[in-house]
N, C-alpha and C. Protein backbone atom coordinates (compact mmCIF):
# COMPACT_ATOMS: atom_id res chain seq x y z
N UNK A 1 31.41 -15.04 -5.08
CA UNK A 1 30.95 -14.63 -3.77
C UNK A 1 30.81 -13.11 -3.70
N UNK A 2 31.79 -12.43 -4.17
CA UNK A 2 31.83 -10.67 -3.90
C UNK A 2 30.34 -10.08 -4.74
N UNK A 3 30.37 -11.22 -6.36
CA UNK A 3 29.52 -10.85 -7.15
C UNK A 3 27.61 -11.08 -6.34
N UNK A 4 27.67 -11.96 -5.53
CA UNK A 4 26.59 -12.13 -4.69
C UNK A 4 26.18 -11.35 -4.12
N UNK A 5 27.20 -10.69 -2.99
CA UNK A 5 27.43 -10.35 -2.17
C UNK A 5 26.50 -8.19 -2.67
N UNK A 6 27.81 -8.19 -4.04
CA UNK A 6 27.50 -6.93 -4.28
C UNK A 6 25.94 -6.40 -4.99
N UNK A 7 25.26 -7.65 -5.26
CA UNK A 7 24.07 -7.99 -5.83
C UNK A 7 23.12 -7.71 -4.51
N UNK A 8 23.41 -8.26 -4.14
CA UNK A 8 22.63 -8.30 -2.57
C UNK A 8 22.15 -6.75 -2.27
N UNK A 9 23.51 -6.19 -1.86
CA UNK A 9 24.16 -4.81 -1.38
C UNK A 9 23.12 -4.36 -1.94
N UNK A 10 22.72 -4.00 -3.73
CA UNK A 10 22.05 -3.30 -4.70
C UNK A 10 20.78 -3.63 -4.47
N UNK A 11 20.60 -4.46 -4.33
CA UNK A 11 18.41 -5.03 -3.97
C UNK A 11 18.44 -4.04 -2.83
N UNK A 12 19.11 -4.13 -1.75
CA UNK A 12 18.56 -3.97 -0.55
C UNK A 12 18.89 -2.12 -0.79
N UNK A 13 19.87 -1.63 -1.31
CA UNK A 13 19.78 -0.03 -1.52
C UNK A 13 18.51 0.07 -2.80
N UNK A 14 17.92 -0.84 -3.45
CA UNK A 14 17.06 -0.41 -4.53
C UNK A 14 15.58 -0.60 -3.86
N UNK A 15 15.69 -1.32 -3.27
CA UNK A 15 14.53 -1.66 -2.19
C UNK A 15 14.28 -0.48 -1.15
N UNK A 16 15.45 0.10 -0.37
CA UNK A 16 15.01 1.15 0.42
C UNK A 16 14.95 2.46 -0.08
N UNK A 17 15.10 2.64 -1.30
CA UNK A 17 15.03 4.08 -2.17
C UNK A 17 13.62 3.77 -2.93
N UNK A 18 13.04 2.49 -3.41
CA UNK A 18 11.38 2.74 -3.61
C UNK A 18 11.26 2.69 -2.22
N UNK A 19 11.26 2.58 -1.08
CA UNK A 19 10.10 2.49 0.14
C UNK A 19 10.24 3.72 0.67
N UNK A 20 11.06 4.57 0.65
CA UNK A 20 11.74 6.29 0.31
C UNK A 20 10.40 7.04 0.00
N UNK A 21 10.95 6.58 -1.16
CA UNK A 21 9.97 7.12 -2.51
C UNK A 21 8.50 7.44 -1.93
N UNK A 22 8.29 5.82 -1.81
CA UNK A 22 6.68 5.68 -1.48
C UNK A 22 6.22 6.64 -0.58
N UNK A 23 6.98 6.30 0.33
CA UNK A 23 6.40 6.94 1.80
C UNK A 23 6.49 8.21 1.68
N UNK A 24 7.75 8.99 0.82
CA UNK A 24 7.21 10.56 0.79
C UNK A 24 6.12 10.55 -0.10
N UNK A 25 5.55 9.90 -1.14
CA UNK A 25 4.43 10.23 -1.52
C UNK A 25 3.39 10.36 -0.72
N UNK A 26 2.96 9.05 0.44
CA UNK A 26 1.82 8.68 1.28
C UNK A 26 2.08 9.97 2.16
N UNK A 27 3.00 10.38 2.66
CA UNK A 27 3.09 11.87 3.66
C UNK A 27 2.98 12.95 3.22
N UNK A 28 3.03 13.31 1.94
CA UNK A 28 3.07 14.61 0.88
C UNK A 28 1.79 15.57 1.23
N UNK A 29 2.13 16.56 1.79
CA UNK A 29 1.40 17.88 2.59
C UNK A 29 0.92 18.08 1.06
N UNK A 30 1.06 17.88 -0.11
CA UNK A 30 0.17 18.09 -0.80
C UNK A 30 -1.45 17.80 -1.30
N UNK A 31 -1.81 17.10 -2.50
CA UNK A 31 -2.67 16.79 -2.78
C UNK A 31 -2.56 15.17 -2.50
N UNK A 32 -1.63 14.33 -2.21
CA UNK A 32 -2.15 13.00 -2.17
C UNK A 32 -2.45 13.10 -1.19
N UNK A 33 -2.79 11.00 -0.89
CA UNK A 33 -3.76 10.56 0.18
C UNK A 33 -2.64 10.22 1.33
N UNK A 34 -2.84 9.97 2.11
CA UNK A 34 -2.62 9.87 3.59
C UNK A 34 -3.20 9.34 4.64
N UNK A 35 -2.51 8.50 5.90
CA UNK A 35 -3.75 7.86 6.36
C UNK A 35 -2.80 8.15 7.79
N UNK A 36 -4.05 8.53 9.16
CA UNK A 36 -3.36 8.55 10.57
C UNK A 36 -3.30 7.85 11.30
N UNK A 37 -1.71 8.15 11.68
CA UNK A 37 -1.22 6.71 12.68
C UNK A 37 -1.89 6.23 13.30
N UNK A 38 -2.21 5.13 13.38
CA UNK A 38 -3.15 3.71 13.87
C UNK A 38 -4.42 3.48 13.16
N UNK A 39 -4.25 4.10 11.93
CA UNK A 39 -5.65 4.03 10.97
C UNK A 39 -5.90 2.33 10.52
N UNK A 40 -4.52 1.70 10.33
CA UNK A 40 -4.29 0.50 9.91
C UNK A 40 -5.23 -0.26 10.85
N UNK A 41 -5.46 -1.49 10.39
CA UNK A 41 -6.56 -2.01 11.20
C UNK A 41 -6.15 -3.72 10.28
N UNK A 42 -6.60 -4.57 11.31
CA UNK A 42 -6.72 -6.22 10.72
C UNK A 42 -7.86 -6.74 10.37
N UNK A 43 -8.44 -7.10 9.96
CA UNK A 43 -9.58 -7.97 9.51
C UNK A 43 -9.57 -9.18 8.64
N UNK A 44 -10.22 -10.53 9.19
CA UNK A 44 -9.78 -11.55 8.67
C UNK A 44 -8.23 -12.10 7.96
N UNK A 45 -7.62 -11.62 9.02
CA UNK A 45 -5.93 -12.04 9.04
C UNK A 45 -5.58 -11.21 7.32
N UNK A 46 -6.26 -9.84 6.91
CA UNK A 46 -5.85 -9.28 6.24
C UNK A 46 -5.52 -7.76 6.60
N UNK A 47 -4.72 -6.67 6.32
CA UNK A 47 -4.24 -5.85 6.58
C UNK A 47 -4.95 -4.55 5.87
N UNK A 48 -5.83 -3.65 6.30
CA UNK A 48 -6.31 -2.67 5.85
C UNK A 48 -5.74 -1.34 6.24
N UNK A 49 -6.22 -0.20 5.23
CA UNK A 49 -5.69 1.20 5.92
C UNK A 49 -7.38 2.15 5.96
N UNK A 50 -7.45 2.77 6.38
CA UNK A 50 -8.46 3.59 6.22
C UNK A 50 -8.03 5.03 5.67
N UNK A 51 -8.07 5.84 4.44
CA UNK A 51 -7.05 6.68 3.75
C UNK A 51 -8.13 7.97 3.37
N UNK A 52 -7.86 9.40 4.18
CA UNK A 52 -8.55 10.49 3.87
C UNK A 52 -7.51 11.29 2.78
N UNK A 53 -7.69 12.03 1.94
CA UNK A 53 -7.12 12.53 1.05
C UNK A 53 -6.90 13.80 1.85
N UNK A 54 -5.65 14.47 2.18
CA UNK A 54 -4.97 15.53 2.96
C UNK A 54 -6.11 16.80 2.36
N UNK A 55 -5.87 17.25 1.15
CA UNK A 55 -6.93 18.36 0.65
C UNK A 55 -8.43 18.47 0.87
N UNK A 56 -8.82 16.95 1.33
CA UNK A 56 -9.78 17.42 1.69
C UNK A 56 -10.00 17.58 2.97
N UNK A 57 -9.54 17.23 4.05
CA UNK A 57 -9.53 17.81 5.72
C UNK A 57 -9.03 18.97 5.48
N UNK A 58 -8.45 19.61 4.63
CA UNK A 58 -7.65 21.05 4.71
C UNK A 58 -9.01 21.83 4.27
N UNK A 59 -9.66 21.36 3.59
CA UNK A 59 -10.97 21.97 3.21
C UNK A 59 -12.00 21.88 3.88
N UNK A 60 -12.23 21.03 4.86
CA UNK A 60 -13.66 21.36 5.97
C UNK A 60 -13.24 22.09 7.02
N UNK A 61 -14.29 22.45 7.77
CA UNK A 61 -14.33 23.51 8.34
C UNK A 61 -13.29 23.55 9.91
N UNK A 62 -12.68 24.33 10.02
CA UNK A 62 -11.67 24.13 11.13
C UNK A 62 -11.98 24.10 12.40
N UNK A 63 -11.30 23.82 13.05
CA UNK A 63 -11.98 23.60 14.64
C UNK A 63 -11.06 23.86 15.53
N UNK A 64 -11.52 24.20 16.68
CA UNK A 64 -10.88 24.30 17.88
C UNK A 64 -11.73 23.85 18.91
N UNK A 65 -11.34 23.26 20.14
CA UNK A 65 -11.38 22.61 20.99
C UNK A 65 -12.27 23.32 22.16
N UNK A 66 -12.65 24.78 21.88
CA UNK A 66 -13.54 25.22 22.95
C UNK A 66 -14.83 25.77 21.94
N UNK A 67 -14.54 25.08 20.65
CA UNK A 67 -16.20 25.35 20.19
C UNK A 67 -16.45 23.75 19.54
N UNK A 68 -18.08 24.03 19.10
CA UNK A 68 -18.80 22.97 18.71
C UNK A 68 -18.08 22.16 17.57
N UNK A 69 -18.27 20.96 17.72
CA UNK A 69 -17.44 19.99 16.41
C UNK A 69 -18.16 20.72 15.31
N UNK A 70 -17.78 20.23 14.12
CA UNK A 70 -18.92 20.64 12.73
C UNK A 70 -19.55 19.68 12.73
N UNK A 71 -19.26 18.86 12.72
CA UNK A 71 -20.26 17.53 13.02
C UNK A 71 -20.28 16.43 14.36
N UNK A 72 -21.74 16.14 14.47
CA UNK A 72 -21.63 15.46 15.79
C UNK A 72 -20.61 13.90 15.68
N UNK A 73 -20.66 13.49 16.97
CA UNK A 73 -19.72 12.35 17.08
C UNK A 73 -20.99 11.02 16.90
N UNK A 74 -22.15 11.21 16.84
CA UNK A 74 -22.88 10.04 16.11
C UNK A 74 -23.13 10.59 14.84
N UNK A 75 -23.14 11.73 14.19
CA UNK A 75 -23.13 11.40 12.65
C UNK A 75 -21.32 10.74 12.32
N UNK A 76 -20.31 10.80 13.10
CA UNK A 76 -19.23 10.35 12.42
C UNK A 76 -19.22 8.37 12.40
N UNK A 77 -20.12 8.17 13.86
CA UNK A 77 -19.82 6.95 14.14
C UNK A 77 -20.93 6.12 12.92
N UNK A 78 -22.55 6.70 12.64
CA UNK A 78 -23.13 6.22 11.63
C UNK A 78 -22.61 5.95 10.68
N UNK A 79 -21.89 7.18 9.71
CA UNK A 79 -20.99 7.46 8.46
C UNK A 79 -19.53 6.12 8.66
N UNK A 80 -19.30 5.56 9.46
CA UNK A 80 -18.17 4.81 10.43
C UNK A 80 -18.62 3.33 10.17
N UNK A 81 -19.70 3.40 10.75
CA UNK A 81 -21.04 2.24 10.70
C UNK A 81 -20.69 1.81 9.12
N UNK A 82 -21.29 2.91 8.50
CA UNK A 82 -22.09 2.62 7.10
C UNK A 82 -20.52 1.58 6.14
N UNK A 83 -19.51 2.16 6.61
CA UNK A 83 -18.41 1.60 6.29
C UNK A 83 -17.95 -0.29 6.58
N UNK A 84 -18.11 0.25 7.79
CA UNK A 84 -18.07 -1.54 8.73
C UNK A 84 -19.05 -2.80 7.89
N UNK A 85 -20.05 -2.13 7.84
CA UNK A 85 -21.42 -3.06 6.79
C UNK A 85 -21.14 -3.43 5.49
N UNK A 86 -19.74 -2.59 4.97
CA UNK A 86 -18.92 -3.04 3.90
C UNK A 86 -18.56 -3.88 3.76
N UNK A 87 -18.06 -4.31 5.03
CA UNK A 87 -17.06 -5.66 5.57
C UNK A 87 -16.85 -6.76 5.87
N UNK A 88 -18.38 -6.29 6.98
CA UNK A 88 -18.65 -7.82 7.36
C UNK A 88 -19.95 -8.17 7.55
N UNK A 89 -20.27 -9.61 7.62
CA UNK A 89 -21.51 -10.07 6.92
C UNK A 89 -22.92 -9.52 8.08
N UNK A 90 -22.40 -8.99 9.18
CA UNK A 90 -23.04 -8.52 10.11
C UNK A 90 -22.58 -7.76 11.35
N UNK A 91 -22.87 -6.41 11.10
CA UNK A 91 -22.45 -5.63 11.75
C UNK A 91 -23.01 -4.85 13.61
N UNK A 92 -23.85 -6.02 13.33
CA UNK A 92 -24.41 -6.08 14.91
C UNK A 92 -23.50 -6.71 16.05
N UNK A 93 -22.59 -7.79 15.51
CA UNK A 93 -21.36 -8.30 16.43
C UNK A 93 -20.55 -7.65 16.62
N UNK A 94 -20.53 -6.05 16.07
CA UNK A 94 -19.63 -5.12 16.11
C UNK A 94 -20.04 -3.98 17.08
N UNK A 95 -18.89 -3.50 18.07
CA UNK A 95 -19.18 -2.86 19.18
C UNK A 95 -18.42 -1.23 18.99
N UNK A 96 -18.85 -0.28 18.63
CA UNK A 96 -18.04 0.79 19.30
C UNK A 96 -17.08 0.82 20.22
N UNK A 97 -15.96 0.76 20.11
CA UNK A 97 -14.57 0.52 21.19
C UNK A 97 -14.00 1.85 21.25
N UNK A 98 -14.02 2.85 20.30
CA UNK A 98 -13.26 4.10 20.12
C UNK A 98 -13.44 5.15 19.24
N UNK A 99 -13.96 6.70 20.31
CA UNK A 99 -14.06 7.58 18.67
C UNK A 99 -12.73 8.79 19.04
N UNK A 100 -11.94 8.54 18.31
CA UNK A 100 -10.88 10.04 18.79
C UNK A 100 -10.79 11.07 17.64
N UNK A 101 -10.70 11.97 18.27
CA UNK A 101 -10.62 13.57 17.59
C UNK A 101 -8.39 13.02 16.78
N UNK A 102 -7.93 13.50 15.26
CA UNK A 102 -6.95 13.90 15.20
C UNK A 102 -6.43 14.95 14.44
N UNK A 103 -5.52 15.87 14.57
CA UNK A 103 -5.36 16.88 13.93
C UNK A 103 -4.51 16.50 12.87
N UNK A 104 -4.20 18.08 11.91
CA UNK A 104 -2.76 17.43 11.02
C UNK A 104 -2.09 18.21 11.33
N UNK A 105 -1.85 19.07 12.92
CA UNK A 105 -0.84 19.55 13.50
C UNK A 105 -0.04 19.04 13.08
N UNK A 106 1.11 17.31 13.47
CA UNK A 106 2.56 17.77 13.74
C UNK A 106 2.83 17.08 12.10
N UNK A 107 1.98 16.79 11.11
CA UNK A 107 2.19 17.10 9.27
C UNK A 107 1.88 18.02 8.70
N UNK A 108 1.44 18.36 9.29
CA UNK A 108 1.87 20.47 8.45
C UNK A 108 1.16 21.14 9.38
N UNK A 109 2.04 21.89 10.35
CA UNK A 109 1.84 23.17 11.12
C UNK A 109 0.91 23.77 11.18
N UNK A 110 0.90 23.97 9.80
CA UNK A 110 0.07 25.96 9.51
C UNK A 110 -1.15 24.71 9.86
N UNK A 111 -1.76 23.65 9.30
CA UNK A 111 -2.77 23.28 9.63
C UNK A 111 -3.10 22.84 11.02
N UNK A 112 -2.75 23.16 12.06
CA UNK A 112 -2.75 22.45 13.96
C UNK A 112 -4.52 22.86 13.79
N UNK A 113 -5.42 23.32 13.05
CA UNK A 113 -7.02 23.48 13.90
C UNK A 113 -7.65 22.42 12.50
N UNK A 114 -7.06 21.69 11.62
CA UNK A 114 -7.65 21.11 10.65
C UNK A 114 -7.94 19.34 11.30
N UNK A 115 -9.19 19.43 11.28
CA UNK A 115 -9.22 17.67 12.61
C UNK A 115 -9.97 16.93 11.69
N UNK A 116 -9.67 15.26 12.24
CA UNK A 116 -10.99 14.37 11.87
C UNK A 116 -10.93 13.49 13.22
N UNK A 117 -12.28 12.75 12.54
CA UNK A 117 -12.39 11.69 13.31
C UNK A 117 -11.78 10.36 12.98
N UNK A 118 -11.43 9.64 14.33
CA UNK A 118 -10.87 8.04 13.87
C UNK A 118 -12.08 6.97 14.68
N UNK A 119 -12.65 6.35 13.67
CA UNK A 119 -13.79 5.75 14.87
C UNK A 119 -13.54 4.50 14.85
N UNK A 120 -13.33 3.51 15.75
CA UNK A 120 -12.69 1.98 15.77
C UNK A 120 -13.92 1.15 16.59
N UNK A 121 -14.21 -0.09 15.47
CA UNK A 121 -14.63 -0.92 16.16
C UNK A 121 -14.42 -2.67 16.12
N UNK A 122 -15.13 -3.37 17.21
CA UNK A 122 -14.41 -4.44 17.50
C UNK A 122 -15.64 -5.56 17.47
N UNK A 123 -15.13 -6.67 17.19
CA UNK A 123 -16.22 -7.73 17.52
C UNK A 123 -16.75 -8.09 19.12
N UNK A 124 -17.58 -8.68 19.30
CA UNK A 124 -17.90 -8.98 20.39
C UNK A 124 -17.51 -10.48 20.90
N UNK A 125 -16.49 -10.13 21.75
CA UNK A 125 -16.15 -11.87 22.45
C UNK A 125 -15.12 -12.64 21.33
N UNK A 126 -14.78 -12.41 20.23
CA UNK A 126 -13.78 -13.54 19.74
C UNK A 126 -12.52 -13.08 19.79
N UNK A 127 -11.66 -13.80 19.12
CA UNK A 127 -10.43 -13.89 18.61
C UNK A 127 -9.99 -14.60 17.96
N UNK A 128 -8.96 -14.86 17.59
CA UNK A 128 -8.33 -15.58 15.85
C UNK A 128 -7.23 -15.95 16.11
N UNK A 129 -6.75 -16.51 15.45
CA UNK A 129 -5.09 -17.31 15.44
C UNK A 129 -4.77 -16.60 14.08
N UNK A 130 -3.41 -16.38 14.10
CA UNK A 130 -3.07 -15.83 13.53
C UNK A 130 -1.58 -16.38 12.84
N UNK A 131 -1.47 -16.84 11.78
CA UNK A 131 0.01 -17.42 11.06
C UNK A 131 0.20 -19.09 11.90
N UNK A 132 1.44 -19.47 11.62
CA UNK A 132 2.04 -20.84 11.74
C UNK A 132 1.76 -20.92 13.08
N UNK A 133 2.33 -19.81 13.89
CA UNK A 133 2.91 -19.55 15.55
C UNK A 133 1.74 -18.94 15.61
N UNK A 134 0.53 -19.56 16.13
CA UNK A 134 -0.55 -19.11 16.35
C UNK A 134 -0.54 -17.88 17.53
N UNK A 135 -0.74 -16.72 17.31
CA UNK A 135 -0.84 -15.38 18.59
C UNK A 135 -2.55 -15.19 18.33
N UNK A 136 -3.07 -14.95 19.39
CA UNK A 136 -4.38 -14.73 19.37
C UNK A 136 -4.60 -13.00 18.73
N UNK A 137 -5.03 -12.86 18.40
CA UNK A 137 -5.65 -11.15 18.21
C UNK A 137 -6.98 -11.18 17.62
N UNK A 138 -7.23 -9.91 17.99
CA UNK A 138 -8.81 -8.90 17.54
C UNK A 138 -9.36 -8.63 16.68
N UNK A 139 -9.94 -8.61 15.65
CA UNK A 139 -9.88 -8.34 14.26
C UNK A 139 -10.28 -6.78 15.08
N UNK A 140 -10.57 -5.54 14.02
CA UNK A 140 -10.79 -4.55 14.68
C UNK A 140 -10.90 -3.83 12.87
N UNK A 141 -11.94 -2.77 13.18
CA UNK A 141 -12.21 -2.01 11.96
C UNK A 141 -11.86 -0.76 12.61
N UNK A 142 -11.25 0.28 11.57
CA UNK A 142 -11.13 1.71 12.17
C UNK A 142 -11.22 2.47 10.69
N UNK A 143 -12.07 3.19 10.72
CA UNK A 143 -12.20 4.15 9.90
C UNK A 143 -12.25 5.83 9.62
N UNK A 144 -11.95 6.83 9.43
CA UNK A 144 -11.45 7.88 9.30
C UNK A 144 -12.49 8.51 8.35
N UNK A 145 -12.89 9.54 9.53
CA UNK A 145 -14.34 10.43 8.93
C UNK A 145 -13.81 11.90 8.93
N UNK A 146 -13.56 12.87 8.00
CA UNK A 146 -13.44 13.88 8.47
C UNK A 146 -14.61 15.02 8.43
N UNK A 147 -14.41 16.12 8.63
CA UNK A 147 -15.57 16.92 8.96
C UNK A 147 -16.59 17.52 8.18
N UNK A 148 -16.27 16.67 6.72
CA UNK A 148 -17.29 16.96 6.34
C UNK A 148 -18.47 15.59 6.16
N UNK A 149 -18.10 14.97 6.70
CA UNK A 149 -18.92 13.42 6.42
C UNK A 149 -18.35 12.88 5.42
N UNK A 150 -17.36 12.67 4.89
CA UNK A 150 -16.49 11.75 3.87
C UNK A 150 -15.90 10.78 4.51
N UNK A 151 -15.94 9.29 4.74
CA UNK A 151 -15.38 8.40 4.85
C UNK A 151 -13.88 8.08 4.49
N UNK A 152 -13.29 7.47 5.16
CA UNK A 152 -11.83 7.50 4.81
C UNK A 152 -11.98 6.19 3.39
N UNK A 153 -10.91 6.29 2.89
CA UNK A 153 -11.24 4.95 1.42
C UNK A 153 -10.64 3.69 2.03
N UNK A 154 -11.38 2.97 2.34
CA UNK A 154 -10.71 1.53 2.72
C UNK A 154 -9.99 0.94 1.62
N UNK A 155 -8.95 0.04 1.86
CA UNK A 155 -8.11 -0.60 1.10
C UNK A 155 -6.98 -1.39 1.72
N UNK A 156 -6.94 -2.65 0.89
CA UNK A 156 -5.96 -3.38 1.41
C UNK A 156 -4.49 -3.27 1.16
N UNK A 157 -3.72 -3.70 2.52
CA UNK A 157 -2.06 -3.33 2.38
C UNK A 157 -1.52 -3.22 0.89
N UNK A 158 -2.25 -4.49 0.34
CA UNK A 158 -1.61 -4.78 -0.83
C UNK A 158 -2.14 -3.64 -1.74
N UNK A 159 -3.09 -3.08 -1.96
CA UNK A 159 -3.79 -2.51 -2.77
C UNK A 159 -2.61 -0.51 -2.32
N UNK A 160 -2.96 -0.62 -1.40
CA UNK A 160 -1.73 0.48 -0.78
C UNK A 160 -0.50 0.41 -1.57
N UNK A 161 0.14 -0.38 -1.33
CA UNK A 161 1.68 -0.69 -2.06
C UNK A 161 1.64 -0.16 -3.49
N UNK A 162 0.43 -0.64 -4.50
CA UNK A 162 0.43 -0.91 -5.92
C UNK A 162 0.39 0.31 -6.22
N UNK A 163 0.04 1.86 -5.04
CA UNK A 163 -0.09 2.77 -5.89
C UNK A 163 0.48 4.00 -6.78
């Protein structure tokens, strides 16, 4: 029993020192990739991220809030578009629901004027069941454009984990 017990103990401390691990990699103000909170998105009861590489928003052009974007908010939603048509077999059932401005203010400071876009969209009229305990939800695409017209890299949860 203790020998179970202390087995146990060890998965679950070996388990939360890789998910440690991971996650300071995915947050690393350095050169890896990174993706902003609520980038995650569902589609066909599968789990996606939409993932901009930190160096390169640190590299387009900076912005502030009382001058012109660098790029307009329909070249982000086209570039957004062009992504969605990836996905699904027709992207006309798909509605613009959301375009928001985000910074990488409160992940690294010195950068508060370095922005992108998050552009989210939704089907028209359905919903899905979802697992055993059927809950209804949205499928919903959201993708991550930053200012220079680079698409965020879509990929699945699973594909996330492996890296």
């Amino acid at each position: 029993m203790k020998t179970k017990v202390l087995l146990s103990l060890l998965a679950a401390i070996s388990a939360s020192i890789a998910f440690f691990a991971h996650t300071q990699n995915v947050v690393n103000l350095g050169e890896g990739p990174w993706t902003s909170y609520g980038a995650g998105f569902t589609l066909n009861n599968t789990q996606y991220f939409s993932l901009l590489v930190q160096s390169n928003i640190l590299a387009t052009m900076r912005w502030e809030p009382s001058r012109p974007l660098p790029i307009s908010m329909d070249k982000a939603v086209k570039i957004a578009r062009g992504e969605l048509q990836k996905l699904v077999p027709d992207d006309r059932e798909w509605k613009l629901t959301s375009i928001e401005l985000e910074s990488l203010a409160l992940r690294a400071p010195s950068a508060d004027d370095a922005w992108f876009f998050r552009v989210r969209f939704e089907p028209t009229g359905h919903a899905r069941l979802n697992g055993p305990n059927p809950q209804p939800y949205v499928d919903k695409v959201e993708v991550a454009v930053d200012f220079a017209g680079r698409p965020g890299k879509i990929e699945t949860y699973q594909e996330f984990l492996r890296r």
